[in-house]
Protein backbone atom coordinates (compact mmCIF):
# COMPACT_ATOMS: atom_id res chain seq x y z
CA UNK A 1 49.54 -6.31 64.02
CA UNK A 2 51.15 -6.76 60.61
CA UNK A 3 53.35 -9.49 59.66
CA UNK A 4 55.99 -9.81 57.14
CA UNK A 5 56.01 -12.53 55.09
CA UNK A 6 59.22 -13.22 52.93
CA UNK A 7 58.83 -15.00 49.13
CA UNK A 8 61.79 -16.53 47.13
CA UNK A 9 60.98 -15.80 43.90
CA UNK A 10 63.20 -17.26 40.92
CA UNK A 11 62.62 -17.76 37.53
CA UNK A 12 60.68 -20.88 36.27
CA UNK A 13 62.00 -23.48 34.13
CA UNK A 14 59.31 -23.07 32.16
CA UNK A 15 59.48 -19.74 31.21
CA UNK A 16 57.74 -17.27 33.75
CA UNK A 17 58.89 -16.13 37.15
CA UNK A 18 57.48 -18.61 40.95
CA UNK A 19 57.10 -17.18 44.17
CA UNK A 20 57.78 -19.38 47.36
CA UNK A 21 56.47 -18.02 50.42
CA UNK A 22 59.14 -19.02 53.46
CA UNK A 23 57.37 -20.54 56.33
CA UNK A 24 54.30 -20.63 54.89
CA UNK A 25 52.83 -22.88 52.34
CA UNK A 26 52.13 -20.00 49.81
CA UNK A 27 53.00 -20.90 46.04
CA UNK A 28 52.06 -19.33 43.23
CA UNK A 29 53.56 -18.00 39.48
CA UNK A 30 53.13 -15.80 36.77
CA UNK A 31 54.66 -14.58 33.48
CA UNK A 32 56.26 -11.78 34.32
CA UNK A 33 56.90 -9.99 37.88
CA UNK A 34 53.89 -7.21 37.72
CA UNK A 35 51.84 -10.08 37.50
CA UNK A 36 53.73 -11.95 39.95
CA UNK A 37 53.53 -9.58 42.54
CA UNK A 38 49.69 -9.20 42.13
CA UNK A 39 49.50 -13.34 42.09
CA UNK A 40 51.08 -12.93 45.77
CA UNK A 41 48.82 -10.39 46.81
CA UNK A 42 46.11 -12.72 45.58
CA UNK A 43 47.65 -15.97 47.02
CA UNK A 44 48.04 -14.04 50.46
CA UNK A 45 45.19 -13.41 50.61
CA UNK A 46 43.56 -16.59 49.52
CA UNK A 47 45.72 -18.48 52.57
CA UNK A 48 44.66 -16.04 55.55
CA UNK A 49 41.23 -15.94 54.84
CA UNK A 50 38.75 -12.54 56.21
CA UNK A 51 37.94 -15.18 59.40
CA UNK A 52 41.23 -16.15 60.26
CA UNK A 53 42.75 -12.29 60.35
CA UNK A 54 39.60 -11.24 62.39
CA UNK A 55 40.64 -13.61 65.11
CA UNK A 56 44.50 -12.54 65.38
CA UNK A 57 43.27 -8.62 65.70
């Protein structure tokens, strides 16, 4: 079953643009959004690892 997880993203004081995954502790940022959307790809991945997605199946 898929799941739908909903980021905040805003622009960073910094320059850039953050992503703030809500109700899950998934951060991450990048310069512009096509590389922002592939951080959050990444950073999804990185939080449900291949072990924990096997055992919610």
């Amino acid at each position: 079953m898929d799941k739908e997880i909903i980021f905040l993203i805003q622009e960073s004081k910094e320059g850039g643009y953050e992503a703030r995954a809500l109700g899950y502790s998934i951060y991450t940022e990048a310069e512009n959004i096509d590389e922002l959307k592939n951080a959050i790809v990444d950073a999804v991945k990185c939080h449900f690892d291949a072990s924990d997605t096997d055992n919610h199946e």
